[in-house]
Protein backbone atom coordinates (compact mmCIF):
# COMPACT_ATOMS: atom_id res chain seq x y z
CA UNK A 1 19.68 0.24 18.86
CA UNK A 2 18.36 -2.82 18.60
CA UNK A 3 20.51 -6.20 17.71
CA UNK A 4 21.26 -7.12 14.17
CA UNK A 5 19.44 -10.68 14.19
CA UNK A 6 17.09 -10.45 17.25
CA UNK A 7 14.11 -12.48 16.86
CA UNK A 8 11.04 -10.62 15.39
CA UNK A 9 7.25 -11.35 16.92
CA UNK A 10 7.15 -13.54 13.54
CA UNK A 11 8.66 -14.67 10.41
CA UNK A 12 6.32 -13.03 8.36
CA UNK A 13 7.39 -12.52 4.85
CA UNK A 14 5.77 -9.17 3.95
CA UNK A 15 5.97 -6.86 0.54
CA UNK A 16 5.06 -3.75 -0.01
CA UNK A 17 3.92 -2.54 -3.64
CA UNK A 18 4.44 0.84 -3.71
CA UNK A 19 2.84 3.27 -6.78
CA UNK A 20 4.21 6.41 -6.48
CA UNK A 21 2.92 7.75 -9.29
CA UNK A 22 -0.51 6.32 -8.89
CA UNK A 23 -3.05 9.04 -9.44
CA UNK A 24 -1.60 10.20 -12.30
CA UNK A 25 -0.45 6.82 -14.21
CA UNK A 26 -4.20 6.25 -13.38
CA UNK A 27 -5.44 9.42 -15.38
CA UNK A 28 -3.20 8.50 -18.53
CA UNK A 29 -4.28 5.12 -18.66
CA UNK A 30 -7.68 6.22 -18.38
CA UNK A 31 -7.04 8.87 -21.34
CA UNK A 32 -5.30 6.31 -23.42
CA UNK A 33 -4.65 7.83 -26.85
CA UNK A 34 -5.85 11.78 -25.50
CA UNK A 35 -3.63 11.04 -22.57
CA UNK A 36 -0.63 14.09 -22.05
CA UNK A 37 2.49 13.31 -23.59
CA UNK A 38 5.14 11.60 -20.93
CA UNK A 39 7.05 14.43 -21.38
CA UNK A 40 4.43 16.88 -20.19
CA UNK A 41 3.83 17.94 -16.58
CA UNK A 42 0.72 16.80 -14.96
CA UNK A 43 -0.61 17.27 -11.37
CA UNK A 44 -3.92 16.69 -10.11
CA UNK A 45 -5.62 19.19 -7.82
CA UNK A 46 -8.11 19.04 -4.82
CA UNK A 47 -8.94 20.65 -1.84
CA UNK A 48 -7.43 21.03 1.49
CA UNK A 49 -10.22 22.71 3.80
CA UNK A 50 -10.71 25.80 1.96
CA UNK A 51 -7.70 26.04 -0.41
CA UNK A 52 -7.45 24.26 -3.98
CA UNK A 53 -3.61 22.29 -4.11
CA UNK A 54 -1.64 20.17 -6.11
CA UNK A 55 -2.55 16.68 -4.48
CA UNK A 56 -0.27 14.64 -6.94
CA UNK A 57 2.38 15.19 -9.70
CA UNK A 58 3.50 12.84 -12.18
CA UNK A 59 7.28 12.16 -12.80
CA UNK A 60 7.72 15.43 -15.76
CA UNK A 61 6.53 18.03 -12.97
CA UNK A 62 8.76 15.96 -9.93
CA UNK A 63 11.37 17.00 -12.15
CA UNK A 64 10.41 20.63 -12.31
CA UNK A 65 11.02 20.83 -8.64
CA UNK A 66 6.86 20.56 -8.25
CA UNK A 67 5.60 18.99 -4.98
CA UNK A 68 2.33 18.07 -3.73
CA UNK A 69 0.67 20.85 -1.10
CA UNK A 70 1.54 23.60 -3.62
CA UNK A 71 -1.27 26.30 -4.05
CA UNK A 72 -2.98 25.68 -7.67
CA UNK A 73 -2.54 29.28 -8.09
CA UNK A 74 1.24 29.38 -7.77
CA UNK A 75 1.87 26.11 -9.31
CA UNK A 76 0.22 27.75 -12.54
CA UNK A 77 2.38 30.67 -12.36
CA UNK A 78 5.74 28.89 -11.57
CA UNK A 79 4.93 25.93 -14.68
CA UNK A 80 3.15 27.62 -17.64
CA UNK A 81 3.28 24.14 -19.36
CA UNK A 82 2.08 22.46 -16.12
CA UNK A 83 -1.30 20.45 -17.24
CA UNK A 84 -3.80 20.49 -14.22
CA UNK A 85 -6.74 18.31 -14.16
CA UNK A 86 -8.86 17.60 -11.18
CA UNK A 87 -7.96 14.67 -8.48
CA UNK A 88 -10.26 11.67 -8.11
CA UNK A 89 -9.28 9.79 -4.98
CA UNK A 90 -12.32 7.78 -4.47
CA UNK A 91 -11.19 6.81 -7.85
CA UNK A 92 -8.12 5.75 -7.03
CA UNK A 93 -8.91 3.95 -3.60
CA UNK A 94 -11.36 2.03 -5.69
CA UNK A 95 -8.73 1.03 -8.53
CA UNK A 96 -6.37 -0.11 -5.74
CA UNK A 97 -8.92 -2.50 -4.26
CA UNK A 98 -9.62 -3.74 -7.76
CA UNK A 99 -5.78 -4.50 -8.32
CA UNK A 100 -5.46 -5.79 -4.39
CA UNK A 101 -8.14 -8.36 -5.72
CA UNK A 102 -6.42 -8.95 -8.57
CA UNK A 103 -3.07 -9.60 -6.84
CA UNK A 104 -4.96 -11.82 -4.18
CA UNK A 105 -5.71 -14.56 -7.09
CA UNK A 106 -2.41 -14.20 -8.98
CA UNK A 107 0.02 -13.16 -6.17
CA UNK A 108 -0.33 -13.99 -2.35
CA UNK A 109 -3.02 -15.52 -0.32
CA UNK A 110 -3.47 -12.58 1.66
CA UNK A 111 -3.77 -8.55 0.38
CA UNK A 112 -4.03 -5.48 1.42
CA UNK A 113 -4.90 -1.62 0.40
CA UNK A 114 -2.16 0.20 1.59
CA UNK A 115 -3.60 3.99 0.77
CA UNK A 116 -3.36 6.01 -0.90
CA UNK A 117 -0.61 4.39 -3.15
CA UNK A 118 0.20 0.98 -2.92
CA UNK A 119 -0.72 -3.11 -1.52
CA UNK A 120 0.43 -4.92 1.27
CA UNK A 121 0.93 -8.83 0.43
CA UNK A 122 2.01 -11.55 2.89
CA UNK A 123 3.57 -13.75 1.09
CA UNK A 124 4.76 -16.10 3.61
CA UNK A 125 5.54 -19.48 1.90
CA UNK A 126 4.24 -18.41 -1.42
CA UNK A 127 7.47 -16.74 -3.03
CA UNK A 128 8.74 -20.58 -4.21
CA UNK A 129 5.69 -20.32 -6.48
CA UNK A 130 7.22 -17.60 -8.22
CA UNK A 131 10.93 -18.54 -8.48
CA UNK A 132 11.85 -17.23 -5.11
CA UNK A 133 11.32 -13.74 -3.32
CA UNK A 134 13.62 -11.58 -5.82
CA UNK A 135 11.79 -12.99 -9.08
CA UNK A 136 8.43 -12.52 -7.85
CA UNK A 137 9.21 -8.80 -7.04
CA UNK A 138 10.64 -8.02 -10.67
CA UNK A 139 7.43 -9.97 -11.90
CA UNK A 140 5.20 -8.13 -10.04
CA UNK A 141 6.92 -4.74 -11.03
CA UNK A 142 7.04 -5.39 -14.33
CA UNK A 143 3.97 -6.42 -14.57
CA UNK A 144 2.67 -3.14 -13.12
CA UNK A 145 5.03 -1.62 -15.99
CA UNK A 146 3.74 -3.50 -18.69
CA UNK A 147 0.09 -2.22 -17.82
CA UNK A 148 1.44 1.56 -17.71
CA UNK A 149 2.35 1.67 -13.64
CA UNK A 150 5.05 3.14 -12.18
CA UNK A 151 5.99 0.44 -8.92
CA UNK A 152 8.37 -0.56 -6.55
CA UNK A 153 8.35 -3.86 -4.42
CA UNK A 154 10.12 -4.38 -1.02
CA UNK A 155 10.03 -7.78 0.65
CA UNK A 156 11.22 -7.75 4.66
CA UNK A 157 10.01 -9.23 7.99
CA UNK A 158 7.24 -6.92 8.56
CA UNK A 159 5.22 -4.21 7.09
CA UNK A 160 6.85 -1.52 8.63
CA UNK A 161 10.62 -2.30 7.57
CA UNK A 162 9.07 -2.92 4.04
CA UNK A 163 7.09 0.17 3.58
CA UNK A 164 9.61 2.02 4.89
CA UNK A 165 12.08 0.72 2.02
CA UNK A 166 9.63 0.82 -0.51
CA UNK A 167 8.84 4.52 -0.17
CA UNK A 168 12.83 5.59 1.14
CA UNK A 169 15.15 3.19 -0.54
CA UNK A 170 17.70 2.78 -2.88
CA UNK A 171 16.72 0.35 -4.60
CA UNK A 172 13.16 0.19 -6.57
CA UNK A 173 13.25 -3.70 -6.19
CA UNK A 174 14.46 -4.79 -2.59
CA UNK A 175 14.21 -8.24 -0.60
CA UNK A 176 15.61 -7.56 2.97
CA UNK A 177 17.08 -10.91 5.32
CA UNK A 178 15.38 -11.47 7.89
CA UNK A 179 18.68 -10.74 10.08
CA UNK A 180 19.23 -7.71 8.40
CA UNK A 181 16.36 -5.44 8.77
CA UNK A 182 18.19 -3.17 11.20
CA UNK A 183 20.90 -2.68 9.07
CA UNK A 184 18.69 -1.77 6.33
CA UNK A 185 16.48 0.43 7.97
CA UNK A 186 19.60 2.32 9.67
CA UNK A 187 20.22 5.03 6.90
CA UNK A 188 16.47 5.74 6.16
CA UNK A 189 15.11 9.18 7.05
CA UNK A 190 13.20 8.99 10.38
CA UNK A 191 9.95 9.98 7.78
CA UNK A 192 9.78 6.54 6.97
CA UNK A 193 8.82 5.55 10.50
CA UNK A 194 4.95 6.62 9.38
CA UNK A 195 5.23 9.29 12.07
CA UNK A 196 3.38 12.40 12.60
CA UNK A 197 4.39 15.80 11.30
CA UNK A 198 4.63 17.54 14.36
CA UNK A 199 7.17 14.28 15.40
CA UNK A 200 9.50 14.76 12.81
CA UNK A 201 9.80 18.27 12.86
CA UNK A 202 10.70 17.71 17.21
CA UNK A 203 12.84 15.51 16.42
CA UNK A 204 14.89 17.73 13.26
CA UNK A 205 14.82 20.55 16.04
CA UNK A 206 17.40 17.98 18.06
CA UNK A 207 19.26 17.21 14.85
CA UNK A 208 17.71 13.65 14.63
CA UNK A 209 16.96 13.08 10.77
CA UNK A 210 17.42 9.10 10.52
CA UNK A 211 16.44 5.92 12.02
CA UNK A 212 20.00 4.45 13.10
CA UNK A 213 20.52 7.25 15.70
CA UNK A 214 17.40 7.50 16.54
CA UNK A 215 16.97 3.47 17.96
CA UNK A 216 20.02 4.33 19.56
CA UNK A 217 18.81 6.87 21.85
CA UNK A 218 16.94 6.49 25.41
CA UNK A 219 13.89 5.64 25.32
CA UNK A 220 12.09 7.44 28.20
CA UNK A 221 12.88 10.63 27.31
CA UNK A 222 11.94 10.25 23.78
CA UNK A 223 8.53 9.16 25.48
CA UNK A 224 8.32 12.14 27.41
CA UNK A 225 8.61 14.24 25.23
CA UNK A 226 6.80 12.92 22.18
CA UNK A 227 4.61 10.17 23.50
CA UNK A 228 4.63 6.92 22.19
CA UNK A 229 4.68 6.51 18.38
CA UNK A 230 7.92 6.54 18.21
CA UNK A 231 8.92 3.50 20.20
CA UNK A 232 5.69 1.97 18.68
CA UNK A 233 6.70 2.75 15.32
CA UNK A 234 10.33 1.05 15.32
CA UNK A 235 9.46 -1.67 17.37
CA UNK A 236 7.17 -2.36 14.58
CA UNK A 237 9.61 -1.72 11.88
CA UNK A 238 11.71 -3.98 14.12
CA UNK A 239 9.75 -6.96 14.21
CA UNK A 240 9.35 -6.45 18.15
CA UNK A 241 5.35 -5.60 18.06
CA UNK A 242 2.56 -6.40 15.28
CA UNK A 243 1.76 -3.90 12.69
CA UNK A 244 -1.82 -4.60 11.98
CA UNK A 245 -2.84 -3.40 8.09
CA UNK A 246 -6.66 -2.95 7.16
CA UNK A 247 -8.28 -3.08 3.86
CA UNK A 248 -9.07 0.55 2.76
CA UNK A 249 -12.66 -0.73 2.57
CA UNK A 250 -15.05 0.84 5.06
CA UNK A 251 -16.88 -1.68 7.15
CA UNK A 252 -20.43 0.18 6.17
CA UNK A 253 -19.50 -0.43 2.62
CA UNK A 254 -18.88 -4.29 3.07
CA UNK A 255 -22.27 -4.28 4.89
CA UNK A 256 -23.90 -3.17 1.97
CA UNK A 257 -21.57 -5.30 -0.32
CA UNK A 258 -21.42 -8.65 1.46
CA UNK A 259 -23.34 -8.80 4.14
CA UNK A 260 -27.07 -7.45 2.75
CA UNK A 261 -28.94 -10.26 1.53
CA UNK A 262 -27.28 -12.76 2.72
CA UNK A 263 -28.01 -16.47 4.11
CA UNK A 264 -26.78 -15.92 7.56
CA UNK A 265 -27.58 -20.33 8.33
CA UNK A 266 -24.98 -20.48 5.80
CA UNK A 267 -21.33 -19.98 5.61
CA UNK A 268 -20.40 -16.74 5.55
CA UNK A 269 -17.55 -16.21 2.30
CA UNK A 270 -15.68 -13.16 2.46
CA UNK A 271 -15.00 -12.66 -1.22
CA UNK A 272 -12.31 -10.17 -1.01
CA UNK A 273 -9.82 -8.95 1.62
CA UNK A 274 -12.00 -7.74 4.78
CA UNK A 275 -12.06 -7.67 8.69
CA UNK A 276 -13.76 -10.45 10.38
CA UNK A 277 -14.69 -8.03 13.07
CA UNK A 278 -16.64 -6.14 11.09
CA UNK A 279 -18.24 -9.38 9.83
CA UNK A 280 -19.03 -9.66 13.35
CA UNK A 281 -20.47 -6.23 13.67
CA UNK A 282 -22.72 -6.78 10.80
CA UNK A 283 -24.09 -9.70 12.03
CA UNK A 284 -24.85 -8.02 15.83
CA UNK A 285 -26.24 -5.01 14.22
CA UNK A 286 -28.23 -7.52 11.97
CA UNK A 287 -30.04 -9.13 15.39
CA UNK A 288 -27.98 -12.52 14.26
CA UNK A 289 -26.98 -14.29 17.20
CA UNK A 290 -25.47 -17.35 15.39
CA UNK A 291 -21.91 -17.57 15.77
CA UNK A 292 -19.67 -15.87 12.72
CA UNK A 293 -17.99 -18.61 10.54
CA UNK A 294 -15.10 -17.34 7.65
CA UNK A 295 -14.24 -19.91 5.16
CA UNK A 296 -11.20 -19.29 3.06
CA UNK A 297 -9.65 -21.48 0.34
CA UNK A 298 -7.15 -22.94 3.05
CA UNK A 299 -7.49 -25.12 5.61
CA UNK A 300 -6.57 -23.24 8.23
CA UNK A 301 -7.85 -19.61 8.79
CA UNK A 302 -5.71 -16.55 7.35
CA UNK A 303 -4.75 -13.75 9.63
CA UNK A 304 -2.91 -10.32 9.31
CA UNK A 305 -4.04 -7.89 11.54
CA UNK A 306 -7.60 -7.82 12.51
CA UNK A 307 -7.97 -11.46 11.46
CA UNK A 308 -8.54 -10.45 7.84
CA UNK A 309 -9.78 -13.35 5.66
CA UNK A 310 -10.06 -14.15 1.97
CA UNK A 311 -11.04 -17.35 -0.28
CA UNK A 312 -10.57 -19.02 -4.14
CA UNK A 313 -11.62 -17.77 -6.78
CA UNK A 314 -14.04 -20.65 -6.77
CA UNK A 315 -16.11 -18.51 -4.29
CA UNK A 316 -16.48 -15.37 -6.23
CA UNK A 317 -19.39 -14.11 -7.12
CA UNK A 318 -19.24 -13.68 -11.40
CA UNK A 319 -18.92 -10.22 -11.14
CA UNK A 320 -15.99 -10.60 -9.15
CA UNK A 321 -14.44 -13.05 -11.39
CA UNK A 322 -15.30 -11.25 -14.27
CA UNK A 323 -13.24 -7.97 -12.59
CA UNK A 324 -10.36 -10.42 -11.98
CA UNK A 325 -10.32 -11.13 -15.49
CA UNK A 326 -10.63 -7.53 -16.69
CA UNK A 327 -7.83 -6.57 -14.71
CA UNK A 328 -5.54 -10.10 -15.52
CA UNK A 329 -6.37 -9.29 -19.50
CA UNK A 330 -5.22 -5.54 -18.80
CA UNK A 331 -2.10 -6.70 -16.84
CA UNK A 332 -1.54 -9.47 -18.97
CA UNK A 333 -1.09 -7.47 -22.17
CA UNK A 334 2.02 -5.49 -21.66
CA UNK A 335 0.73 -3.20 -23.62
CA UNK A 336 2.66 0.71 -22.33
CA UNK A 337 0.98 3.94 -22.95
CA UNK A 338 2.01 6.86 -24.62
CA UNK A 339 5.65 5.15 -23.50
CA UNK A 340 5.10 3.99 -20.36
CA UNK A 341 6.45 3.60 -17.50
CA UNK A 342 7.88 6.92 -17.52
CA UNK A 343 11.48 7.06 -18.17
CA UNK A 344 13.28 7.15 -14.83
CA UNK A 345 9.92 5.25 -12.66
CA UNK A 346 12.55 2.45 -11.49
C-alpha cells in the first residue's frame, strides 16, 4: 500500500461536485409549482437495449429500498405511489454543461462535465478567493441547495481520490490533505476505484471489498488476472499517474458550435471548456494548415487532461453571457422548491 505522504505526479487541487440526485432535482425544478411533492417517490425511466428501467430515483423512492436497473414493470408493482415519468439524459448532459459554464466564471478557472452527475473543477490557487478550500465547498453546495440541487463537494490531490469521496464518503462536504489521501481513500469500497463490473465482482469472489487491502496486495497477480485497471485506477487515485477528465461535449458538436464560421487568420477563443485536440482536428479536417493558437484569460495556457482550455467572460459570445447570467440569477436567488433540497440530501 502505498506511503502516507508520497509525492503525487502534481499538487493539483481538484473538487469534485457531485449531484446525486440530478435527473430528478432537474425534473422538479423544471415542474416548479406542478412539480411532485418531496415526499413523493419519483424515478425516471428509459431503456436498456430492449427493456424499459428505472434509470434514476429521487431521495423518497431511495428510501423505499428503490434502485436504478429495476424493471418499470416491477417497480410499479412493488411502489403503487411510485410517480414514473420518462428520463431525459441529453437533457441533463446539456444542463450540466450549462452549470460547468456557469461555475467556470464564478468558481475555478478550469471545469469539467463529469457525467452523468456532477463537475470536475481545478481549483489550484483559486480557493483563497473564496475564504479557503472548506468555505468554498459549503458555498458551492449551498449554492446548489439554494437553487433546488441536491450536492456534495470533495476537494483532494487528484480527481480520482476526490470522486471517489464525493460519491463513497462520509462526509457530504470533504477537503482531503494532500498527505492524507491514502488514509482517506483506505475504507472506501473498491467501487469507487471507477472500475468495471466484471472487476469488482472478481475481486468480491476473493473477499476483496475495499481499497486499503486491496493497494496492499501484489501487484502482478492482480494484473494477471484482471489486466490493468486496477493498478491504473489507484495509481491515479494515488496521485502516482494523471487522470485526464474531458468535457462531456462531443468534438463534432464543438465543430458545429465553435469552429463553423470561423476566422481561422484569427485567434482561435475557445469559449467554454473543450479539447485543444479536437480544435486541432477541426482545423485539419477544415484543409487549415495554419498552426492552432488557444487564448485563455491567463497568461499562461490552462491544462487538465487533453490540454483543455477556457477564457473571460470578456470573450463570450452574448449568448453565452446571457446563459451565464440566466443561470447566476437562478443560482443567485436561493429560492427552494416545493422544499428543497430534500430533507436528508447532505
Amino acid at each position: 500500500m502505498p506511503k502516507e505522504g508520497s509525492p503525487p505526479v502534481s499538487r493539483s487541487r481538484i473538487v469534485s461536485l457531485y449531484l446525486p440526485l440530478w435527473p430528478t432535482d432537474r425534473i422538479r425544478k423544471r415542474l416548479g409549482p406542478d412539480a411532485p411533492a418531496p415526499e413523493t417517490p419519483l424515478a425516471l425511466a428509459g431503456r436498456e437495449g430492449r427493456r424499459r428501467v428505472v434509470l434514476s430515483v429521487d431521495l423518497a423512492a431511495r428510501k423505499l429500498g428503490l434502485r436504478p436497473s429495476i424493471p418499470v414493470a416491477k417497480a410499479q408493482a412493488l411502489y403503487p405511489d411510485l410517480v414514473l415519468m420518462d428520463a431525459d439524459p441529453e437533457g441533463d448532459r446539456l444542463g450540466l454543461e450549462k452549470l460547468a459554464l456557469w461555475f467556470l466564471h464564478r468558481i475555478a478557472r478550469i471545469v469539467a462535465v463529469d457525467t452523468p452527475d456532477g463537475l470536475v473543477l481545478d481549483t489550484t490557487g483559486a480557493d483563497h478567493l473564496h475564504g479557503g478550500e472548506l468555505p468554498m465547498l459549503k458555498d458551492m453546495v449551498h449554492r446548489m441547495a439554494g437553487a433546488g440541487f441536491c450536492a456534495r463537494a470533495v476537494v483532494a490531490d487528484t480527481w480520482g481520490a476526490a470522486h471517489a469521496l464525493a460519491r463513497y464518503g462520509r462526509l457530504a462536504i470533504a477537503v482531503v490533505p494532500s498527505d492524507k489521501t491514502t488514509s482517506a481513500l483506505a475504507d472506501l469500497p473498491v467501487e469507487a476505484l471507477r472500475l468495471p463490473s466484471p472487476i469488482i465482482e472478481g475481486l468480491a469472489t476473493l473477499g476483496v471489498s475495499r481499497i486499503g487491502p486491496l493497494a496492499a496486495m501484489p501487484r502482478a497477480p492482480l494484473a494477471l488476472r484482471f489486466g490493468p485497471d486496477i493498478a491504473r485506477r489507484l495509481d491515479q487515485a494515488f496521485g502516482r499517474m494523471g487522470d485526464p477528465q474531458r468535457s462531456g461535449r462531443s468534438s463534432a458538436h464543438i465543430r458545429r458550435q465553435r469552429i463553423s464560421g470561423v476566422n481561422f487568420h484569427q485567434h482561435l477563443f475557445a469559449s467554454v471548456v473543450i479539447s485543444a485536440s479536437d480544435i486541432r482536428q477541426a482545423l485539419s479536417t477544415s484543409g487549415t494548415t495554419e498552426q492552432c493558437r488557444t487564448k485563455t484569460g491567463f497568461q499562461k495556457r490552462d491544462v487538465f487532461g487533453d490540454h483543455l482550455c477556457r477564457h473571460t467572460q470578456s470573450f463570450c459570445r452574448s449568448s453565452e453571457r446571457a446563459e451565464i447570467r440566466r443561470v447566476d440569477e437562478n443560482i443567485h436567488a436561493g429560492q427552494s422548491i416545493h422544499g428543497f433540497p430534500p430533507a436528508g440530501c447532505q
